[in-house]
Protein backbone atom coordinates (compact mmCIF):
# COMPACT_ATOMS: atom_id res chain seq x y z
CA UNK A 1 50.33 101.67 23.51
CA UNK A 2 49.36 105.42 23.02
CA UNK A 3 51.56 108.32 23.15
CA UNK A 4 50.48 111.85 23.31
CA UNK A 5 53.69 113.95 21.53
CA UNK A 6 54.07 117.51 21.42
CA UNK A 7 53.60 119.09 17.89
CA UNK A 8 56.02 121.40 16.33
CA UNK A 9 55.24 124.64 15.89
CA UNK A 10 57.56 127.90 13.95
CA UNK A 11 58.09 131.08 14.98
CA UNK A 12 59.37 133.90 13.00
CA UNK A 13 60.71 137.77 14.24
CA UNK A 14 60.95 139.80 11.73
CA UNK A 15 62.67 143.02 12.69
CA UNK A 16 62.41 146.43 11.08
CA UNK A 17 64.72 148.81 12.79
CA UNK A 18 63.21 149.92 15.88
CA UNK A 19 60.12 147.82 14.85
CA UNK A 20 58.67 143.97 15.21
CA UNK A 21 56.05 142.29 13.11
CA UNK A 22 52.99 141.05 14.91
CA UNK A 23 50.13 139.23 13.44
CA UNK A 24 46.44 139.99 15.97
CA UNK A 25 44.96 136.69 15.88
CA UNK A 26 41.55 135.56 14.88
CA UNK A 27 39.90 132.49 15.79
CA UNK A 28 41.31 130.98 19.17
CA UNK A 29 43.27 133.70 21.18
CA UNK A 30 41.06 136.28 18.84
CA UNK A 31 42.15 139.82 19.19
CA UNK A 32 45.48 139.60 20.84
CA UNK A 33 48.75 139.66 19.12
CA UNK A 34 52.04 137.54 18.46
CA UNK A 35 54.93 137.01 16.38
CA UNK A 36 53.64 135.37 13.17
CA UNK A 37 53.66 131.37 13.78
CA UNK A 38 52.38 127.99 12.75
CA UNK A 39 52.86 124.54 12.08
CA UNK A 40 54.97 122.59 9.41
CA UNK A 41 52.88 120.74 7.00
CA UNK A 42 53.99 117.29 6.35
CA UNK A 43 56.90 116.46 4.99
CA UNK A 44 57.55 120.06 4.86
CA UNK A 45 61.37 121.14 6.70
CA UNK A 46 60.72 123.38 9.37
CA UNK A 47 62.91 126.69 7.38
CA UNK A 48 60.08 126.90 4.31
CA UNK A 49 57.30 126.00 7.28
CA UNK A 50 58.44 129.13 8.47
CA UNK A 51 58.73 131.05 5.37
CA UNK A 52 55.12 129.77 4.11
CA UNK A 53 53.77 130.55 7.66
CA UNK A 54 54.69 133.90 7.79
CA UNK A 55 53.88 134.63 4.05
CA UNK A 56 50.81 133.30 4.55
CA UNK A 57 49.79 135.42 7.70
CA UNK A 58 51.67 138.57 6.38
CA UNK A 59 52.22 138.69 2.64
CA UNK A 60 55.78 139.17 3.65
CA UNK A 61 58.45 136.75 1.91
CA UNK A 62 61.82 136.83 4.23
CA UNK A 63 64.97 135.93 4.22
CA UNK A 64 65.57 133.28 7.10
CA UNK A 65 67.76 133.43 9.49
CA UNK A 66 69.44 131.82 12.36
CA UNK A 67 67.11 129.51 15.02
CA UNK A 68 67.39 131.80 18.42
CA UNK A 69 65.55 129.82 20.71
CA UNK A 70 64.09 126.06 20.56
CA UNK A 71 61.66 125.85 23.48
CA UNK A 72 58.66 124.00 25.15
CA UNK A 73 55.63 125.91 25.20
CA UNK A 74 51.99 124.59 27.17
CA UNK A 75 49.45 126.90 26.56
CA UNK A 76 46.37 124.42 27.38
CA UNK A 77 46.07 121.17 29.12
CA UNK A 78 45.38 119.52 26.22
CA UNK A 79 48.60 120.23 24.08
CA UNK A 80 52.25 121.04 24.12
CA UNK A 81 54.28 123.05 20.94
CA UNK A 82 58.10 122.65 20.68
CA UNK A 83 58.80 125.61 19.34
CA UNK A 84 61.34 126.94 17.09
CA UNK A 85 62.08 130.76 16.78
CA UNK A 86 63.84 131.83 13.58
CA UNK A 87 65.09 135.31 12.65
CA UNK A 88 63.98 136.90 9.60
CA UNK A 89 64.33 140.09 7.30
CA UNK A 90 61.64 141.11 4.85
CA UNK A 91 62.75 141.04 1.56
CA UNK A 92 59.73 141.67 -0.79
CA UNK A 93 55.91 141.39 -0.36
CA UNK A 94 53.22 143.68 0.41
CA UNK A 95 51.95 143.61 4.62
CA UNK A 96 48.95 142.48 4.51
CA UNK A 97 46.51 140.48 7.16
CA UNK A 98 46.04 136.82 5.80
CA UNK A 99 42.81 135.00 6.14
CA UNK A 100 43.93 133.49 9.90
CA UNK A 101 44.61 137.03 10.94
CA UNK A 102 42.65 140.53 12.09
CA UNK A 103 45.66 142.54 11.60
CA UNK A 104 49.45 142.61 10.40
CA UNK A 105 51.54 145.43 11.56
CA UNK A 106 54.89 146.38 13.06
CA UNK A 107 55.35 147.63 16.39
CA UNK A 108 57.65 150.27 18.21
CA UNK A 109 60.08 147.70 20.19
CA UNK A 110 59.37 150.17 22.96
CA UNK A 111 55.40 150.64 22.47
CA UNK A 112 54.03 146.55 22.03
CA UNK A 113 51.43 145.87 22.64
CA UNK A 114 50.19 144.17 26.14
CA UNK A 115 47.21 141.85 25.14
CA UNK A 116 49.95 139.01 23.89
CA UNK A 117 48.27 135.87 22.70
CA UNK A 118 50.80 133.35 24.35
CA UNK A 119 53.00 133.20 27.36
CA UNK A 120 55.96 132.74 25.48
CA UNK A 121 55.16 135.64 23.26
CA UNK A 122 55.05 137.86 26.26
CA UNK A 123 58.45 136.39 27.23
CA UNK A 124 60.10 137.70 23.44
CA UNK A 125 58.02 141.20 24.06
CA UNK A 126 60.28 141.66 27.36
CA UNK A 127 63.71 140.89 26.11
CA UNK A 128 62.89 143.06 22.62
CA UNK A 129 62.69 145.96 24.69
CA UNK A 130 65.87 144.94 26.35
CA UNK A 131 67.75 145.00 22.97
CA UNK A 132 69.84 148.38 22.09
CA UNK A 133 67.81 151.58 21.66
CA UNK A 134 68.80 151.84 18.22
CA UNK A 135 66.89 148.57 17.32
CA UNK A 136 69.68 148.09 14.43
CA UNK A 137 70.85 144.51 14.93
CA UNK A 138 74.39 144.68 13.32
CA UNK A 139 75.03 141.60 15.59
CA UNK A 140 72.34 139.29 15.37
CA UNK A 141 74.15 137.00 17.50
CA UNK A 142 74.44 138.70 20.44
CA UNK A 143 71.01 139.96 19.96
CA UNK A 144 69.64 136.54 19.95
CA UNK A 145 71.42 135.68 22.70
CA UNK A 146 69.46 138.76 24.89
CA UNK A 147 66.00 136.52 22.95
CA UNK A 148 66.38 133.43 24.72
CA UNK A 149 64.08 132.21 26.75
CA UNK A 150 65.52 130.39 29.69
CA UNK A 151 67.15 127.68 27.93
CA UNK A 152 70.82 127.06 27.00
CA UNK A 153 71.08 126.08 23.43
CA UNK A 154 74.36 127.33 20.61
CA UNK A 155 73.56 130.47 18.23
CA UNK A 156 75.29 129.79 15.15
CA UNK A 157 76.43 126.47 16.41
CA UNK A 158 78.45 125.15 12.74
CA UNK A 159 76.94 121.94 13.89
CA UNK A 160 73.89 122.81 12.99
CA UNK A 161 74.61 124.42 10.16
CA UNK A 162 73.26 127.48 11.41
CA UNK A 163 74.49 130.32 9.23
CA UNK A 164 75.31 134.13 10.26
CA UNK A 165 72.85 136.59 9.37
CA UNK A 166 73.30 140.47 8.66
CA UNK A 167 70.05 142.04 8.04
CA UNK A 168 69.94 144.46 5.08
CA UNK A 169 67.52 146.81 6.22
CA UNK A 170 68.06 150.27 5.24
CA UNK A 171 66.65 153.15 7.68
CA UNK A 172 64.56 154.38 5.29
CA UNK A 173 62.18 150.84 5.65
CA UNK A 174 58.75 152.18 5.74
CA UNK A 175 55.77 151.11 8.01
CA UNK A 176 52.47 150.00 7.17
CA UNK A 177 49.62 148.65 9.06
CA UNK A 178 46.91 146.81 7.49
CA UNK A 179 43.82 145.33 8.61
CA UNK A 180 40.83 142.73 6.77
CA UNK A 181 37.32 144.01 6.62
């Protein structure tokens, strides 16, 4: 008997004050944009799939935080993604576009751009710009809350070991866009 599962994929929003990291996309989906993604590796924990992922497509290493969404996504006939959306803060690394990617750069929440490589992606743009003008995400938990997408699933559930996260972001962070030749 033959089964055709859904892979697993990571997602990872990385916030910088009024700001979100976006990765433009080469290969499939080329030239549109989304929040920095991939797959796990095996026998790799979905948390450091995450962390590699994103350090891999943006140079950026982060501090993880809590899962804000866990959702189906279909974005071809042939295959289906669970996906799992973490938060994240930027703790060291230089932005840079990795070898997968045109482009790395941060956008105003306000100003993103509209040529979004995935439905679901288009789904996080629209409740971004619903988060508080400020963009400074004191309480990630109700934040994430405003980032889910349709489904009804526990923030910071103890259960799950999910753990608070305060970002540490000072308003002084500095934006950078960079792009491979």
């Amino acid at each position: 008997m033959f089964y055709r599962n859904p892979t697993v994929g990571v997602a990872v929003i990385v916030l910088a004050g009024d700001w979100v990291l976006l990765v433009q996309r080469r290969g499939s989906h080329a030239g549109t944009w989304c929040i920095p993604r991939g797959h796990p590796q095996w026998d790799e924990e979905i948390g450091p799939a995450a962390c590699r992922e994103l350090f891999e497509e943006t140079g950026l290493r982060v501090q993880l935080g809590p899962v804000v969404a866990v959702h189906g996504n279909r974005h071809d006939r042939e295959r289906q993604t669970v996906g799992i959306w973490f938060w994240a803060e930027a703790v060291r690394g230089e932005l840079r576009a990795g070898s997968d990617a045109v482009a790395a750069d941060y956008f105003p929440l306000t100003a993103l751009p509209t040529a979004m490589a995935f439905p679901t992606d288009r789904q996080v743009r629209d409740r971004l710009r619903r988060l508080p003008a400020t963009g400074r995400l004191n309480q990630w938990p109700a934040a994430a809350r405003v980032l889910e997408i349709g489904r009804e699933h526990p923030v910071n559930d103890p259960k799950l070991g999910l753990l608070s996260f305060q970002p540490r972001l000072e308003a002084s962070t500095t934006i950078t866009s960079v792009r491979n030749q």
